[in-house]
N, C-alpha and C. Protein backbone atom coordinates (compact mmCIF):
# COMPACT_ATOMS: atom_id res chain seq x y z
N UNK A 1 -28.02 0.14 21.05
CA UNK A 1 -27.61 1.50 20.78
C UNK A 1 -28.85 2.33 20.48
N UNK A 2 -28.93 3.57 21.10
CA UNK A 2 -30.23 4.11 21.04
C UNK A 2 -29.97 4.64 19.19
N UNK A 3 -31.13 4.33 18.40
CA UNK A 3 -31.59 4.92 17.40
C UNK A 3 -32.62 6.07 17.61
N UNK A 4 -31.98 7.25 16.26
CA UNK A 4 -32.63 8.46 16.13
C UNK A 4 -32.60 9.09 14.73
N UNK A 5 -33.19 9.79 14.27
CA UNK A 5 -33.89 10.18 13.10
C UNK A 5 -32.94 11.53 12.30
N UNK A 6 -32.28 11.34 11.51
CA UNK A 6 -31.45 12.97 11.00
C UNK A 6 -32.51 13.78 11.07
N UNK A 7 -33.85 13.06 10.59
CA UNK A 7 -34.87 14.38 9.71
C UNK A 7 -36.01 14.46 11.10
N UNK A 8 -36.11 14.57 12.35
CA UNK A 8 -37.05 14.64 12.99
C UNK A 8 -38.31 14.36 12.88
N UNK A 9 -38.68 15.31 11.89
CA UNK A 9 -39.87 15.52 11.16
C UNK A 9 -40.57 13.75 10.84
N UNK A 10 -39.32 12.93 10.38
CA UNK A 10 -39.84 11.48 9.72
C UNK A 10 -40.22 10.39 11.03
N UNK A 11 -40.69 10.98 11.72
CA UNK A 11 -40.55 10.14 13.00
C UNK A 11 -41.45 9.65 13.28
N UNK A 12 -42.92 10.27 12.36
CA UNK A 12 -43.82 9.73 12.74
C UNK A 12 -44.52 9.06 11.51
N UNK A 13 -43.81 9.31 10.39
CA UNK A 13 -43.95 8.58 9.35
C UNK A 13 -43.87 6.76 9.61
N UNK A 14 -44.80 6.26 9.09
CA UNK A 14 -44.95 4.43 9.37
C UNK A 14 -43.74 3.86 8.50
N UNK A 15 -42.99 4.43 7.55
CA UNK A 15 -42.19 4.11 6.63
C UNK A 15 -41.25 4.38 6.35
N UNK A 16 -40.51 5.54 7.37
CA UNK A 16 -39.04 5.65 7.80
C UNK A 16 -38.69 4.88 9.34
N UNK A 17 -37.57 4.87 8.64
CA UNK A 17 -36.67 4.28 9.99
C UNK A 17 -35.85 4.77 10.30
N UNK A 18 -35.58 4.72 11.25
CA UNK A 18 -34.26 5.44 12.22
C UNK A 18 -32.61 5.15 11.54
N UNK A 19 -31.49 6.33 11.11
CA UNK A 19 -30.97 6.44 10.52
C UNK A 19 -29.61 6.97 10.88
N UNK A 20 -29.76 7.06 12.51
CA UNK A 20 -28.54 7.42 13.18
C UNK A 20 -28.29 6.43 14.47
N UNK A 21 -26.79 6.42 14.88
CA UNK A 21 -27.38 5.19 16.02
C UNK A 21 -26.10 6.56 16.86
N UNK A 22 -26.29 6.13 18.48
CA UNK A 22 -25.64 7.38 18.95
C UNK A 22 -25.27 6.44 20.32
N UNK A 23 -24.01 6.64 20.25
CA UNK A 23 -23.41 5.21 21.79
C UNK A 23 -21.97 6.38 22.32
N UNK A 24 -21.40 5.39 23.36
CA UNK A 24 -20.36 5.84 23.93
C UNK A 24 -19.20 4.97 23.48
N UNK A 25 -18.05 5.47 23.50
CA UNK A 25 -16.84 4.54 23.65
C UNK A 25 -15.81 5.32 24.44
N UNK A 26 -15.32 4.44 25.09
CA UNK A 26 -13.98 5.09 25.96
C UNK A 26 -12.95 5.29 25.63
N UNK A 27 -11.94 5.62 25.85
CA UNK A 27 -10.67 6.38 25.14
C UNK A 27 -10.09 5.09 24.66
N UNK A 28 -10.63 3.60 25.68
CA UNK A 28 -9.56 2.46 24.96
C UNK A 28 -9.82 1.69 24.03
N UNK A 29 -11.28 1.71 24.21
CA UNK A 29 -12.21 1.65 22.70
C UNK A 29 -11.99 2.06 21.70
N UNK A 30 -11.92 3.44 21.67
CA UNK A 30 -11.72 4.13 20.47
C UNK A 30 -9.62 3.63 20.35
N UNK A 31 -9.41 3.73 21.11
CA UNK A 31 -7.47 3.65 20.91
C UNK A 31 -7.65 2.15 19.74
N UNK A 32 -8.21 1.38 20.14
CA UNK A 32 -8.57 -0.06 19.53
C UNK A 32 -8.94 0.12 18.52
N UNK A 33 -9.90 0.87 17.81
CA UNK A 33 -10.40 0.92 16.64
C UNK A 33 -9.92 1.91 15.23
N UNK A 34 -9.03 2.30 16.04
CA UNK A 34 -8.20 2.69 14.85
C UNK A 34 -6.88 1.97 14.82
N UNK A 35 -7.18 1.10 13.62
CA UNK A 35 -6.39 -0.01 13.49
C UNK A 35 -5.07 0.58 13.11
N UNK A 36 -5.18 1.73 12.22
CA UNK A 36 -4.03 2.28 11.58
C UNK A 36 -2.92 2.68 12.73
N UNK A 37 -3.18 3.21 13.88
CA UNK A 37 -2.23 3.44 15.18
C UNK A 37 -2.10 2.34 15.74
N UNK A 38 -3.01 1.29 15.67
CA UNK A 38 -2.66 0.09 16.59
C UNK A 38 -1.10 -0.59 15.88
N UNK A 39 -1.77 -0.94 14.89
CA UNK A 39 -0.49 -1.19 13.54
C UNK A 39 0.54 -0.38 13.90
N UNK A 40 0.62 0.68 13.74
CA UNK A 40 2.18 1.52 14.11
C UNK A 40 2.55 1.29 15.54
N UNK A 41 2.10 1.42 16.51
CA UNK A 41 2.20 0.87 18.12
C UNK A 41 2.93 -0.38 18.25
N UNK A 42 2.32 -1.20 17.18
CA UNK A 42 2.42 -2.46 17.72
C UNK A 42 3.86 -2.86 17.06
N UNK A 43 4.73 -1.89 16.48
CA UNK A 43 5.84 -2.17 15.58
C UNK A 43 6.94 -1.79 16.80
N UNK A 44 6.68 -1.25 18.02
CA UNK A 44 7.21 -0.56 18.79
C UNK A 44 7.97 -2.13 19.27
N UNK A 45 9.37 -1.68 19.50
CA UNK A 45 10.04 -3.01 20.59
C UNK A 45 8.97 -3.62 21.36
N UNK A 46 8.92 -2.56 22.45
CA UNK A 46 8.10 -3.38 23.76
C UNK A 46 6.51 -3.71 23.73
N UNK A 47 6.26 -3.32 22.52
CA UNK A 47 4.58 -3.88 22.35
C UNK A 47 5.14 -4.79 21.33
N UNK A 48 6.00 -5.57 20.69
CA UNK A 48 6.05 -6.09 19.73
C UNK A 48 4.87 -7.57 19.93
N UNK A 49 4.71 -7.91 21.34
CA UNK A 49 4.09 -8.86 21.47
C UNK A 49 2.16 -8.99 21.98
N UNK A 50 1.85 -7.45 21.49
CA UNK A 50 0.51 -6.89 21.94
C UNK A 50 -0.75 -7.87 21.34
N UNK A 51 -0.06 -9.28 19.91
CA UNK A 51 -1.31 -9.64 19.44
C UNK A 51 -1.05 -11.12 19.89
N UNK A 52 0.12 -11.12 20.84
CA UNK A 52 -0.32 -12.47 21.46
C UNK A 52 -0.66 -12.57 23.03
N UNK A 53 -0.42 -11.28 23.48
CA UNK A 53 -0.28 -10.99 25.30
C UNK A 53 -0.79 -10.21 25.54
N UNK A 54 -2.46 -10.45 26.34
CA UNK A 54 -3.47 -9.38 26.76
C UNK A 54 -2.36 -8.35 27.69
N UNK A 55 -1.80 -8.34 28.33
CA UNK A 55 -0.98 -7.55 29.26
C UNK A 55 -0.33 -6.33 28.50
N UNK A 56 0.49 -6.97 27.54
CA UNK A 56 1.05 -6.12 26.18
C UNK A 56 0.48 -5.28 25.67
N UNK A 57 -0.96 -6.23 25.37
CA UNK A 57 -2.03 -5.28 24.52
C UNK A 57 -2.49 -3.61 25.47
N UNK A 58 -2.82 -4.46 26.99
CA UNK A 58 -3.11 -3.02 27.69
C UNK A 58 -2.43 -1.86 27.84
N UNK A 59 -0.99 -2.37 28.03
CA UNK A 59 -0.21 -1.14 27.99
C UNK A 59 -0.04 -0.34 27.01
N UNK A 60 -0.02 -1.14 25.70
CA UNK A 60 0.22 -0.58 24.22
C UNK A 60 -0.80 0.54 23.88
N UNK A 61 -2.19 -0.18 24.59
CA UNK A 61 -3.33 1.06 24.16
C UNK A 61 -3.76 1.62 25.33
N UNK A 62 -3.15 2.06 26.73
CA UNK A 62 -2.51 3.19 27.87
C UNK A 62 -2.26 4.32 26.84
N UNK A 63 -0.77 3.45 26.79
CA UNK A 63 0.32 4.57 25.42
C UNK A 63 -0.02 5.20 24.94
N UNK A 64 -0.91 4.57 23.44
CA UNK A 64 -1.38 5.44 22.23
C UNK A 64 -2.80 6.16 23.04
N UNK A 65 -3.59 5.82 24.45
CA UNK A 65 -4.08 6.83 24.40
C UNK A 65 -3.38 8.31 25.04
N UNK A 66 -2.60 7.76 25.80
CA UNK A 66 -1.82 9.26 26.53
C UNK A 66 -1.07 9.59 25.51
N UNK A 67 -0.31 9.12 24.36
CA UNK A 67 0.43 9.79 23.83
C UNK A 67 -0.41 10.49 22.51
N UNK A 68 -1.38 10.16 22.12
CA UNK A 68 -2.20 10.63 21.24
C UNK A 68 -3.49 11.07 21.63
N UNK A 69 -3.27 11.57 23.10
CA UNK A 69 -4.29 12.12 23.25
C UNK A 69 -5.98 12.06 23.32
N UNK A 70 -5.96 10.44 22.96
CA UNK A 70 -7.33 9.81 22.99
C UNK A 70 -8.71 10.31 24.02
N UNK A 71 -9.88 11.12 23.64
CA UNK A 71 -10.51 11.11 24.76
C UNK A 71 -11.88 10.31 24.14
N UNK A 72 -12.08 9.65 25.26
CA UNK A 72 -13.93 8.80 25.25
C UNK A 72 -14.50 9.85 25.01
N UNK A 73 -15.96 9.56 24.67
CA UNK A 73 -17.58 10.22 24.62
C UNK A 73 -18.66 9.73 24.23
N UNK A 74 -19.44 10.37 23.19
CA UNK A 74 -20.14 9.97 22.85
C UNK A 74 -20.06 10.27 21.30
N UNK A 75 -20.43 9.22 20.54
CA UNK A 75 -20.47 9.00 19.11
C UNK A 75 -21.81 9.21 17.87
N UNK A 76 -21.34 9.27 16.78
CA UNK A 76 -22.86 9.16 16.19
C UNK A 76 -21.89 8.49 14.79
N UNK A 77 -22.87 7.85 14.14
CA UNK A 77 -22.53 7.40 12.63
C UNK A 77 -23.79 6.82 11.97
N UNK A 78 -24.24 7.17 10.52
CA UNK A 78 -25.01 6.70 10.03
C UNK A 78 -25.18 5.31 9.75
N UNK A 79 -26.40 4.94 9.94
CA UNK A 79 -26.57 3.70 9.44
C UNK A 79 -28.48 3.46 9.78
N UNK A 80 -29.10 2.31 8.83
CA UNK A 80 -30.32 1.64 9.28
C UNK A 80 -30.60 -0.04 10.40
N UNK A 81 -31.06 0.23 10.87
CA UNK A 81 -31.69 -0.67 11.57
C UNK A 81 -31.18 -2.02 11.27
N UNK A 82 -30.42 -2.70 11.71
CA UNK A 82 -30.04 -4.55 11.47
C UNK A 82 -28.96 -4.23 10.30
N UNK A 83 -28.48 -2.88 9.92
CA UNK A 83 -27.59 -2.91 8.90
C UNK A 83 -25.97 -2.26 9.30
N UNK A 84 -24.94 -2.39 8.25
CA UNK A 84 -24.00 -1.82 9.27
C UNK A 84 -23.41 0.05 8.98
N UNK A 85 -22.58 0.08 9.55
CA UNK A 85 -23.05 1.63 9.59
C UNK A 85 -22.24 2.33 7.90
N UNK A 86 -22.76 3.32 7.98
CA UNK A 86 -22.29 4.29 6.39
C UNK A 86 -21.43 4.64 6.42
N UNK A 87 -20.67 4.97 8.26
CA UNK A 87 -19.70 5.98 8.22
C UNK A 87 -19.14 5.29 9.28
N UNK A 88 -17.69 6.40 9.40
CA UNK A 88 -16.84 6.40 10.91
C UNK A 88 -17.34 7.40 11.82
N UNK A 89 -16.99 6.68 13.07
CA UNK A 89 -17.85 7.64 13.84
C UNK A 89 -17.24 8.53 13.89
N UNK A 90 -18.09 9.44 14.40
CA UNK A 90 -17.83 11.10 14.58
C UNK A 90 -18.07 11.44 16.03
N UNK A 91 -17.33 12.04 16.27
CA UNK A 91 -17.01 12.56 18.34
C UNK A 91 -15.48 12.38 18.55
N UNK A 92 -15.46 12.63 20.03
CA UNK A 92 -16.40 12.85 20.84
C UNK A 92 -17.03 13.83 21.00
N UNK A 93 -18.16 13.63 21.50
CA UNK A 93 -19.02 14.55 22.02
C UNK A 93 -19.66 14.28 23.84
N UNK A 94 -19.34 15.50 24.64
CA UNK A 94 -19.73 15.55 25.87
C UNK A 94 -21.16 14.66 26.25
N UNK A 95 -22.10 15.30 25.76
CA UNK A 95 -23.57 14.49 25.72
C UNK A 95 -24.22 13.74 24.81
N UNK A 96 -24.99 12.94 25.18
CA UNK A 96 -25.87 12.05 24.10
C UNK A 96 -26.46 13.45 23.12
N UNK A 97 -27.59 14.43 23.59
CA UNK A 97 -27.95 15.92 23.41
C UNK A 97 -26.32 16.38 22.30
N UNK A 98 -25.90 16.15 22.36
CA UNK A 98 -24.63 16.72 21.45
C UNK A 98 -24.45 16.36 20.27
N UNK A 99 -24.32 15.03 20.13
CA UNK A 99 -24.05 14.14 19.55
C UNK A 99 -25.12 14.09 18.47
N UNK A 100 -26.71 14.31 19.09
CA UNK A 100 -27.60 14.06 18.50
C UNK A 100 -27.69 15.08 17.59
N UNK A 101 -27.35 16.39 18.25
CA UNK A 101 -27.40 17.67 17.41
C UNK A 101 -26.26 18.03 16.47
N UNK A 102 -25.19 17.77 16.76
CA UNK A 102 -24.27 17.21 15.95
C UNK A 102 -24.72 16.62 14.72
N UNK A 103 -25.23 15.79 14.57
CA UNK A 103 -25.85 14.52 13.63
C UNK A 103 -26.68 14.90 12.75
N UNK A 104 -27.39 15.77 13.66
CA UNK A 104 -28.99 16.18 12.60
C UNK A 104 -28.23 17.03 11.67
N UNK A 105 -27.70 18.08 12.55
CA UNK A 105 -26.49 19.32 11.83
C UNK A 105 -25.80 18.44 10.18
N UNK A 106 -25.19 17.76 10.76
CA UNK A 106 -24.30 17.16 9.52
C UNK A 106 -25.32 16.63 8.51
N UNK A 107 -26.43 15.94 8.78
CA UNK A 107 -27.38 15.48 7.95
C UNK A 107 -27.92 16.21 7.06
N UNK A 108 -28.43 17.81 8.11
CA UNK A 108 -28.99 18.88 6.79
C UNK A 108 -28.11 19.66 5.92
N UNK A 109 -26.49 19.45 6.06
CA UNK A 109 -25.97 20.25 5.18
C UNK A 109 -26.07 19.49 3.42
């Protein structure tokens, strides 16, 4: 995942490290990782069997993305280097350039 800096400026400092990580996920990615809708989905009759039947599972998270509207992009969430992240991600965002500015934005408030 490409790493990048909230504070720009620290970039050339020998003793900061990179403090944002900035990736993509697709609408079924993201449908997946919010466990809290998977959980309600999965209470549904016809997904009742989504955590034992890959087939189940696909349709179930089709569903919750057309019915909730799920769109892919691009992400950002804090975190350091080999560690795990601070936050939930935040996006989508159209471009990597978005995302990044996005990030710095939220960092200096």
């Amino acid at each position: 995942m490409p790493q990048a800096y909230s504070n720009p400026d620290r970039e050339d400092d020998a003793y900061a490290l990179p403090d944002i990580e900035i990736f993509q996920m697709t609408a079924i990615e993201i449908a997946e990782y919010r466990e809290e809708n998977v959980w309600e989905f999965s209470k549904r009759h016809e997904f009742r069997l989504c955590h034992m039947s890959g087939k189940v599972r696909e349709k179930m998270l089709d569903a919750m993305v057309e019915e909730l509207g799920i769109e892919g992009g691009w992400f950002y969430w804090y975190c350091f280097p080999g560690c795990l992240p601070d936050s939930e991600p935040v996006g989508p965002f159209k471009s990597h350039a978005k995302a990044l500015k996005a990030a710095r934005d939220d960092a200096a408030e």
